[in-house]
PDB file of N, CA and C in Angstrom:
ATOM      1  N   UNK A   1     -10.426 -13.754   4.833  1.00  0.00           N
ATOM      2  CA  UNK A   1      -9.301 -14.628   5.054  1.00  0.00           C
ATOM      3  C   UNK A   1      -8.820 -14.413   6.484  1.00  0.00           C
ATOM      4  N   UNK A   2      -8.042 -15.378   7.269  1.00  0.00           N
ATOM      5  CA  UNK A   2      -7.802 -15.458   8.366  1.00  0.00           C
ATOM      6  C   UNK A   2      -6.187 -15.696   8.562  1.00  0.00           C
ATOM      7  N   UNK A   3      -5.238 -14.934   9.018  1.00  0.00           N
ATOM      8  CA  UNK A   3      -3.812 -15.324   8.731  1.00  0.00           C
ATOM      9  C   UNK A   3      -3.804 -15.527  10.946  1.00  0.00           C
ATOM     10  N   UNK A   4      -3.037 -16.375  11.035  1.00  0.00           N
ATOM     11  CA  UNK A   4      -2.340 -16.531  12.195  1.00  0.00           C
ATOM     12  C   UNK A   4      -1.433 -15.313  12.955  1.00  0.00           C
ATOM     13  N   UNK A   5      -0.947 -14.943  13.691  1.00  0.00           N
ATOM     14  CA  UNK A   5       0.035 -14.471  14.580  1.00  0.00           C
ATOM     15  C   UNK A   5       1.398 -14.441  13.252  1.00  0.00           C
ATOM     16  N   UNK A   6       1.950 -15.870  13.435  1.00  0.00           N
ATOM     17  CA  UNK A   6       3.899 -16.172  12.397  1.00  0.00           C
ATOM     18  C   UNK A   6       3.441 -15.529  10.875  1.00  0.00           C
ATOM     19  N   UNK A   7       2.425 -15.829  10.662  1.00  0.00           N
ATOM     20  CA  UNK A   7       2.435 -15.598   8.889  1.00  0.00           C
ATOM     21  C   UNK A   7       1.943 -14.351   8.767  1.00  0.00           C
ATOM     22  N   UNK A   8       1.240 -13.232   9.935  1.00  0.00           N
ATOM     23  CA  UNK A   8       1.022 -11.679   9.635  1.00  0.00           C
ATOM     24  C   UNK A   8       2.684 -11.440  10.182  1.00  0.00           C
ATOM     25  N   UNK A   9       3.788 -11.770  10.875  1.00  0.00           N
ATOM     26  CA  UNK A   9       4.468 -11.233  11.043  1.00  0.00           C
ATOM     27  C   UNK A   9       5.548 -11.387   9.800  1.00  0.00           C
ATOM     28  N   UNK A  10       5.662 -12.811   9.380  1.00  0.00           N
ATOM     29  CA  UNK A  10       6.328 -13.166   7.801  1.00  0.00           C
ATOM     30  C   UNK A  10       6.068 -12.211   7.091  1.00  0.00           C
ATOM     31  N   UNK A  11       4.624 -11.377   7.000  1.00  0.00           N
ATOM     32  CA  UNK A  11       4.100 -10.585   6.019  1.00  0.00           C
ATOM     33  C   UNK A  11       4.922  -9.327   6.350  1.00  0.00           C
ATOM     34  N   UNK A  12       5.179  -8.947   7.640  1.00  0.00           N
ATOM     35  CA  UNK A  12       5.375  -7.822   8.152  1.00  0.00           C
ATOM     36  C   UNK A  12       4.006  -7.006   7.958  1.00  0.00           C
ATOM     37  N   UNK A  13       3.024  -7.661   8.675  1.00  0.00           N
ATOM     38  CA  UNK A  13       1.636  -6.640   8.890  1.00  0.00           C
ATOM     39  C   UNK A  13       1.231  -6.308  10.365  1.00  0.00           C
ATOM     40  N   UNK A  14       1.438  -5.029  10.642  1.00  0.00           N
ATOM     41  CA  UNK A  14       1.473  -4.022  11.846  1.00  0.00           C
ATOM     42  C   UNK A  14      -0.064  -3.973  12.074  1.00  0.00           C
ATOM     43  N   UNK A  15      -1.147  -4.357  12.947  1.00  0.00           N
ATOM     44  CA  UNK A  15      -2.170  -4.495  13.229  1.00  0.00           C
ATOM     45  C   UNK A  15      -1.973  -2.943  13.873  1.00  0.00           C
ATOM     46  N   UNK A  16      -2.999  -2.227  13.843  1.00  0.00           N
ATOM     47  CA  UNK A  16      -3.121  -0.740  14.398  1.00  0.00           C
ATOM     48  C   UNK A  16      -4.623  -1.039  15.372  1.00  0.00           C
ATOM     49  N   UNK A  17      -5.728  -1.436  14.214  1.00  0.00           N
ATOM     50  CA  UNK A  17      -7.047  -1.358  15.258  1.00  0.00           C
ATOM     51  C   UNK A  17      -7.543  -2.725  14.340  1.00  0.00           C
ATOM     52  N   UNK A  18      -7.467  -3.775  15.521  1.00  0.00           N
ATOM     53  CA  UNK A  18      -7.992  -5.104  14.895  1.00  0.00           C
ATOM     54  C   UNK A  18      -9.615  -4.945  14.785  1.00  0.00           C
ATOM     55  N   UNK A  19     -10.088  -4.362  15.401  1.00  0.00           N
ATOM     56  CA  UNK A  19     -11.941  -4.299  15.603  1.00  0.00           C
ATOM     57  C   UNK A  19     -12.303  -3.182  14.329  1.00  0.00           C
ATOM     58  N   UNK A  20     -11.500  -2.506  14.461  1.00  0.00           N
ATOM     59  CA  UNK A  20     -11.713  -1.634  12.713  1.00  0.00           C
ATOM     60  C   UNK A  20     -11.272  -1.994  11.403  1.00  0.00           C
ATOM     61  N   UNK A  21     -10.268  -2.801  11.258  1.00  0.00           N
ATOM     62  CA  UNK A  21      -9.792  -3.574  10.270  1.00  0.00           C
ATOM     63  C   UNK A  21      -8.208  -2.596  10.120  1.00  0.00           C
ATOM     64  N   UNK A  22      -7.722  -1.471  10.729  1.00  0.00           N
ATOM     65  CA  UNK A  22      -6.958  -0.740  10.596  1.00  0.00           C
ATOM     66  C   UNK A  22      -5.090  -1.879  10.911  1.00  0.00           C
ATOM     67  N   UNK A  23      -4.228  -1.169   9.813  1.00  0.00           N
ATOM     68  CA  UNK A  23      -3.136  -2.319   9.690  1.00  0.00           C
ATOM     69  C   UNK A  23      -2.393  -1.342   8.718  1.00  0.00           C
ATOM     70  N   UNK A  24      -0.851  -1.557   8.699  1.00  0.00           N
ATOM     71  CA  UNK A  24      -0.003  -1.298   7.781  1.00  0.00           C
ATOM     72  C   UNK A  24       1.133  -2.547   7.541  1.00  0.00           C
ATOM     73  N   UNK A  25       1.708  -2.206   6.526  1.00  0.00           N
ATOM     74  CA  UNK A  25       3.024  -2.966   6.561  1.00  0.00           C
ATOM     75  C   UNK A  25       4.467  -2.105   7.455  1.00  0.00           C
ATOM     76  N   UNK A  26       5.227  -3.363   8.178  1.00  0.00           N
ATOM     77  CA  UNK A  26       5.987  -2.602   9.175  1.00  0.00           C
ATOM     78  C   UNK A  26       6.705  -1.736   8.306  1.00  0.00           C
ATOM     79  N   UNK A  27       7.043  -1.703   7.054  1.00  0.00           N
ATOM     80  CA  UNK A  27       7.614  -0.754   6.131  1.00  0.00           C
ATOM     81  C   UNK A  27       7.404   0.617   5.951  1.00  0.00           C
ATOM     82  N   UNK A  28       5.845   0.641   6.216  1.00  0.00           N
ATOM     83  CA  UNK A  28       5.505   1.809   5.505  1.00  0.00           C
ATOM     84  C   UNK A  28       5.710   3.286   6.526  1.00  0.00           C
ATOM     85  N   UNK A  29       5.653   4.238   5.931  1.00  0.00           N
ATOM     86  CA  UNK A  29       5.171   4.917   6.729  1.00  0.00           C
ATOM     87  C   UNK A  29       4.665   5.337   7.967  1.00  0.00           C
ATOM     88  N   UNK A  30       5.122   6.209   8.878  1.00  0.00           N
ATOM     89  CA  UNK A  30       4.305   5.623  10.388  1.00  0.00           C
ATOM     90  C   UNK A  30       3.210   6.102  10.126  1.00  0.00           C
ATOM     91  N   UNK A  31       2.400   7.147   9.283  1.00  0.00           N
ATOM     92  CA  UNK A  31       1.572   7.810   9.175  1.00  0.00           C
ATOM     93  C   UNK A  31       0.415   7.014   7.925  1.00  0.00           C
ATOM     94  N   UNK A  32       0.975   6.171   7.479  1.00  0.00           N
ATOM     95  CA  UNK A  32       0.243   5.373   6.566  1.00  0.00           C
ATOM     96  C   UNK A  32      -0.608   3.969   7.242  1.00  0.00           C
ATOM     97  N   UNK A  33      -1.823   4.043   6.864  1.00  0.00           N
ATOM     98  CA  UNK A  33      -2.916   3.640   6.919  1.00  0.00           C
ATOM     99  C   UNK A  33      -3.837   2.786   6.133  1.00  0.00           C
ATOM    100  N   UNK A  34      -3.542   1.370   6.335  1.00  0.00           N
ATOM    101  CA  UNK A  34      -4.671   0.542   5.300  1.00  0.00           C
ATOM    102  C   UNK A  34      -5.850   0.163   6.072  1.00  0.00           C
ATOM    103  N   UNK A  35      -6.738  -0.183   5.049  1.00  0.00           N
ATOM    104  CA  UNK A  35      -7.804  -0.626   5.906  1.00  0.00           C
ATOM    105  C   UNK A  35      -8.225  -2.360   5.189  1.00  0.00           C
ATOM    106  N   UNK A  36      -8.879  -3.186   5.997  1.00  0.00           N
ATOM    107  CA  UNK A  36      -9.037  -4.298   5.383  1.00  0.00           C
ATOM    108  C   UNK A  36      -9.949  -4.297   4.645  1.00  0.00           C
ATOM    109  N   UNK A  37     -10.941  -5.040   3.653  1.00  0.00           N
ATOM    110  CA  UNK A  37     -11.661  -5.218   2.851  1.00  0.00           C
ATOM    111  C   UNK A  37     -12.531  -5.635   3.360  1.00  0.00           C
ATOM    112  N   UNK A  38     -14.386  -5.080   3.092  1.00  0.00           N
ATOM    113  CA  UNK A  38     -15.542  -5.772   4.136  1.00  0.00           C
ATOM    114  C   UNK A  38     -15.447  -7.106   3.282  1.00  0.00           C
ATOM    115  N   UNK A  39     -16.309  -7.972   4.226  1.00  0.00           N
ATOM    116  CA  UNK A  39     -16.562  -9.537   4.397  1.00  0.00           C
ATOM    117  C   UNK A  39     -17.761  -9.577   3.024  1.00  0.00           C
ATOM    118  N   UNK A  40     -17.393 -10.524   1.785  1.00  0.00           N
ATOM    119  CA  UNK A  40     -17.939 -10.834   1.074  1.00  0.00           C
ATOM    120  C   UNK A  40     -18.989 -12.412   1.374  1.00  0.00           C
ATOM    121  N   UNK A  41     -19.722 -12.389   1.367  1.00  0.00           N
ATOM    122  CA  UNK A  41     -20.648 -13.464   1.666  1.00  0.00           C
ATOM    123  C   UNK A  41     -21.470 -14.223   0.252  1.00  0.00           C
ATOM    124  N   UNK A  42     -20.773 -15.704  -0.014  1.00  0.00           N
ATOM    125  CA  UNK A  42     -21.137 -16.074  -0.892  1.00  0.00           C
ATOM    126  C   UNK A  42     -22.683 -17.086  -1.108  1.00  0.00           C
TER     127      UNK A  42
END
């Protein structure tokens, strides 16, 4: 999925390392760490 710039910030999603998939919510933790989900190919 592909979100824009306004609707990751609506989300409140903190991009950390866009080329690694690395991201949190501005909520969380400073020390907390998600990662995105690999690319499913149908």
């Amino acid at each position: 999925m592909i979100i824009n710039d306004k609707l990751s910030e609506e989300l409140g999603i903190v991009i950390l390392a866009a080329g690694s998939g690395k991201w949190r919510f501005a909520d969380d933790d400073a020390g907390k760490v998600r990662y995105s989900e690999p690319p499913q190919y149908w």
